[in-house]
N, C-alpha and C. Protein backbone atom coordinates (compact mmCIF):
# COMPACT_ATOMS: atom_id res chain seq x y z
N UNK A 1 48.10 -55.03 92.93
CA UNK A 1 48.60 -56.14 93.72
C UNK A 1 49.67 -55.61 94.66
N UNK A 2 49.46 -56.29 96.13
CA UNK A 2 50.54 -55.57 96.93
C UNK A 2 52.01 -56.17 96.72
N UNK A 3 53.27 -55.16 96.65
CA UNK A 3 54.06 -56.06 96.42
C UNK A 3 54.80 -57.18 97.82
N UNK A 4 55.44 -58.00 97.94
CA UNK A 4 55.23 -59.11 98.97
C UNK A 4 56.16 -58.39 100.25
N UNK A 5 55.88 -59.13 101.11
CA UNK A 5 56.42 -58.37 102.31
C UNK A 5 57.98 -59.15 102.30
N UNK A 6 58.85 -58.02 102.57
CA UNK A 6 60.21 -58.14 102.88
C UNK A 6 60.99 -59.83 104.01
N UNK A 7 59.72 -60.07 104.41
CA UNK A 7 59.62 -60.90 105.66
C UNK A 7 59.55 -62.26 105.45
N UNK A 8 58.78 -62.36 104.53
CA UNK A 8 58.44 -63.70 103.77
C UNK A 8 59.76 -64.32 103.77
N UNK A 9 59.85 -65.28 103.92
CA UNK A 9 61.26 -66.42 103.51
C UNK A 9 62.56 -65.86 104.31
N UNK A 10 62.26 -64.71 105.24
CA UNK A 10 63.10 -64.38 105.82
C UNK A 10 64.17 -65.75 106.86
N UNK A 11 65.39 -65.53 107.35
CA UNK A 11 65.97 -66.53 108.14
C UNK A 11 66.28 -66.56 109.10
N UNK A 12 66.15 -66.42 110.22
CA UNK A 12 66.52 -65.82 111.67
C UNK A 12 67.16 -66.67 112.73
N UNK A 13 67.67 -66.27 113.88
CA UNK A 13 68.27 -67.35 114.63
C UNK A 13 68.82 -66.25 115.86
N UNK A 14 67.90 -67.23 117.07
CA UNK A 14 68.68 -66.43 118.38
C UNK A 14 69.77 -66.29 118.38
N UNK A 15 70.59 -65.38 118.96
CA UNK A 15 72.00 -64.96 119.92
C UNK A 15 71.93 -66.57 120.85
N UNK A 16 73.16 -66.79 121.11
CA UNK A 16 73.63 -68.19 122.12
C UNK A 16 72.67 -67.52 124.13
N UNK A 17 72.94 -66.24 123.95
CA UNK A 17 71.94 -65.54 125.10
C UNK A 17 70.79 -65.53 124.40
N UNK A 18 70.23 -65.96 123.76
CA UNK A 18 68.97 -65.59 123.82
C UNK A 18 68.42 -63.65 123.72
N UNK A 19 69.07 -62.69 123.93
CA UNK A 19 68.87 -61.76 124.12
C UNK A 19 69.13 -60.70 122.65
N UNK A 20 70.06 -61.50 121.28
CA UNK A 20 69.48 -60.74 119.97
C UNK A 20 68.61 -62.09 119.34
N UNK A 21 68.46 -61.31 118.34
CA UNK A 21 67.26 -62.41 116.93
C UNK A 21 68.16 -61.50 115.70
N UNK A 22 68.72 -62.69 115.10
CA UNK A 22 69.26 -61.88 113.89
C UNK A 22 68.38 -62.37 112.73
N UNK A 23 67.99 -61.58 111.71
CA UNK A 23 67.36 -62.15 110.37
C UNK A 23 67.95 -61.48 109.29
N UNK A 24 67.87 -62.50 108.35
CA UNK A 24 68.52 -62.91 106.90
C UNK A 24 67.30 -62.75 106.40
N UNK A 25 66.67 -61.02 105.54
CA UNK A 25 65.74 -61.10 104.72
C UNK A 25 66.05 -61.50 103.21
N UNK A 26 65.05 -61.89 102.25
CA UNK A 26 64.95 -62.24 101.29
C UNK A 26 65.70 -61.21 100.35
N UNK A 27 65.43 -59.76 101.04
CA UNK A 27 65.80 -59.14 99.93
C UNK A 27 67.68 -58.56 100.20
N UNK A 28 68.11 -59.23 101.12
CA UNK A 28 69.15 -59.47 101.64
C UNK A 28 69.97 -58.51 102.69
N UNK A 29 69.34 -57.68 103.57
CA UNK A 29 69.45 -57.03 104.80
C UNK A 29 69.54 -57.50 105.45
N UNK A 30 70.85 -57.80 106.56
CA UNK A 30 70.54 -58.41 107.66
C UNK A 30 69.80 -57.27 108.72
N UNK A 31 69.25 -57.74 109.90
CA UNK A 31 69.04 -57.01 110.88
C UNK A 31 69.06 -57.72 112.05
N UNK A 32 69.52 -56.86 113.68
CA UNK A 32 69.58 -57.29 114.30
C UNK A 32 68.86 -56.77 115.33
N UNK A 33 68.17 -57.65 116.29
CA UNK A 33 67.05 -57.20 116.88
C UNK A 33 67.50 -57.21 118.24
N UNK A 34 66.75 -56.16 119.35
CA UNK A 34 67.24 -56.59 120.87
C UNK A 34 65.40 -57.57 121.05
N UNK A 35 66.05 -58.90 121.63
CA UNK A 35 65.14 -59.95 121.69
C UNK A 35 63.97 -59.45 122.56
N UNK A 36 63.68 -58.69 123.73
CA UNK A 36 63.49 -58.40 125.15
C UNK A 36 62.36 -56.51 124.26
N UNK A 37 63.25 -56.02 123.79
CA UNK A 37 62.25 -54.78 123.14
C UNK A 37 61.77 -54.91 122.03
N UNK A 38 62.50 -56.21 121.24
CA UNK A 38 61.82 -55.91 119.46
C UNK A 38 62.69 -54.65 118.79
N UNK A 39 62.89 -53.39 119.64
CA UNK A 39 63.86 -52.87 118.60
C UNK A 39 64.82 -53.81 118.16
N UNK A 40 65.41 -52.87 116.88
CA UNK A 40 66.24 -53.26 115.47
C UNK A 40 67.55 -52.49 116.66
N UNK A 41 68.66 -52.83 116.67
CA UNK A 41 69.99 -52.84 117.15
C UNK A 41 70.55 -52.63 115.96
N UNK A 42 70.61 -53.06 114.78
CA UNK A 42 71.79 -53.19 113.77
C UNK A 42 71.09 -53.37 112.43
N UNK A 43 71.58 -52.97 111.43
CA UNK A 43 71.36 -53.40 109.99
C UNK A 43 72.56 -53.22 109.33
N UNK A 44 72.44 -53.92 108.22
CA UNK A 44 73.56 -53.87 107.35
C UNK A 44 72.66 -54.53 105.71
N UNK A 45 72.94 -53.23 104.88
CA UNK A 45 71.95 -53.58 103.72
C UNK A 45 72.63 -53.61 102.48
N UNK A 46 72.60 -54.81 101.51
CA UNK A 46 73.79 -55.24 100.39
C UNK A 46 74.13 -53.91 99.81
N UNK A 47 74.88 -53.54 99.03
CA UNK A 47 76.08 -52.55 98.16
C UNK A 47 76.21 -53.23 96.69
N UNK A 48 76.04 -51.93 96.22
CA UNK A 48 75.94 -52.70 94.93
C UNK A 48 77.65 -53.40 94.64
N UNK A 49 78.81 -52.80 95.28
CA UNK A 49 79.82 -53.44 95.11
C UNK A 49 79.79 -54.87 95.71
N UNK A 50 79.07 -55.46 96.22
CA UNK A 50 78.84 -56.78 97.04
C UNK A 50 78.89 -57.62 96.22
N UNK A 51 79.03 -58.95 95.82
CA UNK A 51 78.63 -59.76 95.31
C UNK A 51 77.56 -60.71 95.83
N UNK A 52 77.08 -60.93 96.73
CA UNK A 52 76.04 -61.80 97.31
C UNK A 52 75.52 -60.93 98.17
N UNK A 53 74.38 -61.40 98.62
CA UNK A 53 73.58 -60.26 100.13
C UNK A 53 73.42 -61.22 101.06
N UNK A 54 73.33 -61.08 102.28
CA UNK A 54 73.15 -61.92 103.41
C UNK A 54 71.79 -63.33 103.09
N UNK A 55 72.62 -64.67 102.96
CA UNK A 55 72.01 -65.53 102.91
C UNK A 55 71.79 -66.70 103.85
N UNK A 56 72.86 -66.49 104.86
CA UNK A 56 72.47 -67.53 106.39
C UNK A 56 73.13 -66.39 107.58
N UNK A 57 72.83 -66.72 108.52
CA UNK A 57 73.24 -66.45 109.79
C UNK A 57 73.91 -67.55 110.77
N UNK A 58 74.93 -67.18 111.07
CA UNK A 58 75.96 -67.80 112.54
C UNK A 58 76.03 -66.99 114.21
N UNK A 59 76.12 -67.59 115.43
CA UNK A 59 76.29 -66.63 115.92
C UNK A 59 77.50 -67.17 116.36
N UNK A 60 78.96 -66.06 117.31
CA UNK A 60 80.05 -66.66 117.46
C UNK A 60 79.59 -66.88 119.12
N UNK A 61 79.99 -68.06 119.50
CA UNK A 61 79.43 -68.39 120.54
C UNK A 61 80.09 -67.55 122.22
N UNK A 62 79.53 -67.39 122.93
CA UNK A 62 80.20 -66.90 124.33
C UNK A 62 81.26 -67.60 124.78
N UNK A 63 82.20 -66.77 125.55
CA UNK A 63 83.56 -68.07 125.54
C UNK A 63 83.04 -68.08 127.71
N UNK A 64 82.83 -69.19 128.21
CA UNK A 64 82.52 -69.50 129.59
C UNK A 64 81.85 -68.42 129.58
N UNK A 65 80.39 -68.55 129.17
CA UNK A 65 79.41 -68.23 129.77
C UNK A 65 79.07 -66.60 129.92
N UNK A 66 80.58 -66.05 129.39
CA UNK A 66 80.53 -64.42 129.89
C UNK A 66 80.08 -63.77 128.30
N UNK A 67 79.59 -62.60 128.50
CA UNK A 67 79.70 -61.62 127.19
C UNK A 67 80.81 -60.72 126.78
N UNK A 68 81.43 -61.28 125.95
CA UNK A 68 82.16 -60.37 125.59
C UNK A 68 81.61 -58.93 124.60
N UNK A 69 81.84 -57.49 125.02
CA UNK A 69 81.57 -56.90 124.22
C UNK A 69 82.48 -56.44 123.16
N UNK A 70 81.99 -56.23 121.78
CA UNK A 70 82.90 -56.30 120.93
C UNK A 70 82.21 -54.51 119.92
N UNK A 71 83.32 -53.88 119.93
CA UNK A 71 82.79 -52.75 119.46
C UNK A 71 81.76 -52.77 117.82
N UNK A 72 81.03 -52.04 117.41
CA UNK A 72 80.02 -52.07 116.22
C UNK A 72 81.19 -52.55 115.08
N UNK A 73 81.79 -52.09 114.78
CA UNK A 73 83.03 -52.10 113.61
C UNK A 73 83.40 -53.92 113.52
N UNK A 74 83.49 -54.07 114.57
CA UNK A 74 83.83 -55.45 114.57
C UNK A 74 82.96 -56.75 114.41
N UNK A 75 81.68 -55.58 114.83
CA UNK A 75 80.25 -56.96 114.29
C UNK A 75 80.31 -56.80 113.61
N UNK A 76 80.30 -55.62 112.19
CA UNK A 76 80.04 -55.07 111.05
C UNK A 76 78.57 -54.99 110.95
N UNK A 77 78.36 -54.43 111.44
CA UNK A 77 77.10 -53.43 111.98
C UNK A 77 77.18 -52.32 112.38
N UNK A 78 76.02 -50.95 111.89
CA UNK A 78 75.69 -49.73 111.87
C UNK A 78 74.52 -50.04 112.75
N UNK A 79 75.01 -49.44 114.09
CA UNK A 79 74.20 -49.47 115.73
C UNK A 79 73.61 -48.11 115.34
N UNK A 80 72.72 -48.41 116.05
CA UNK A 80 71.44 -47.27 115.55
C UNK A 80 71.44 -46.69 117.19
């Protein structure tokens, strides 16, 4: 029997641009996608010191319309 795909029940939700897709997998990895290539931009995968693994997604919204860039450390994300 195959075991189930990572994807299943996954949770996702555009960037306020439209331009990432973040998902909340089941098995609790987030990842972050560039919307426009489908590459993966970011992951971040639970620790066993964690107590919970990624179970919803927020995005922080654009302040007037502009992008602010905010260095990897501060998304808490490992940019590939």
């Amino acid at each position: 029997m195959a075991s189930p795909s990572p994807w299943v029940g996954a949770r996702c939700q555009f960037s306020p641009a439209c331009d990432l897709l973040g998902v909340c997998r089941p098995d609790g990895v987030l990842q972050v996608f560039d919307a426009r290539l489908g590459a993966v931009r970011g992951e971040v995968a639970p620790s066993k010191h964690l107590l919970a693994a990624c179970t919803c997604l927020s995005w922080k919204p654009s302040h007037g319309g502009q992008q602010q860039e905010e260095s990897p450390s501060k998304k808490g994300l490992k940019m590939k």
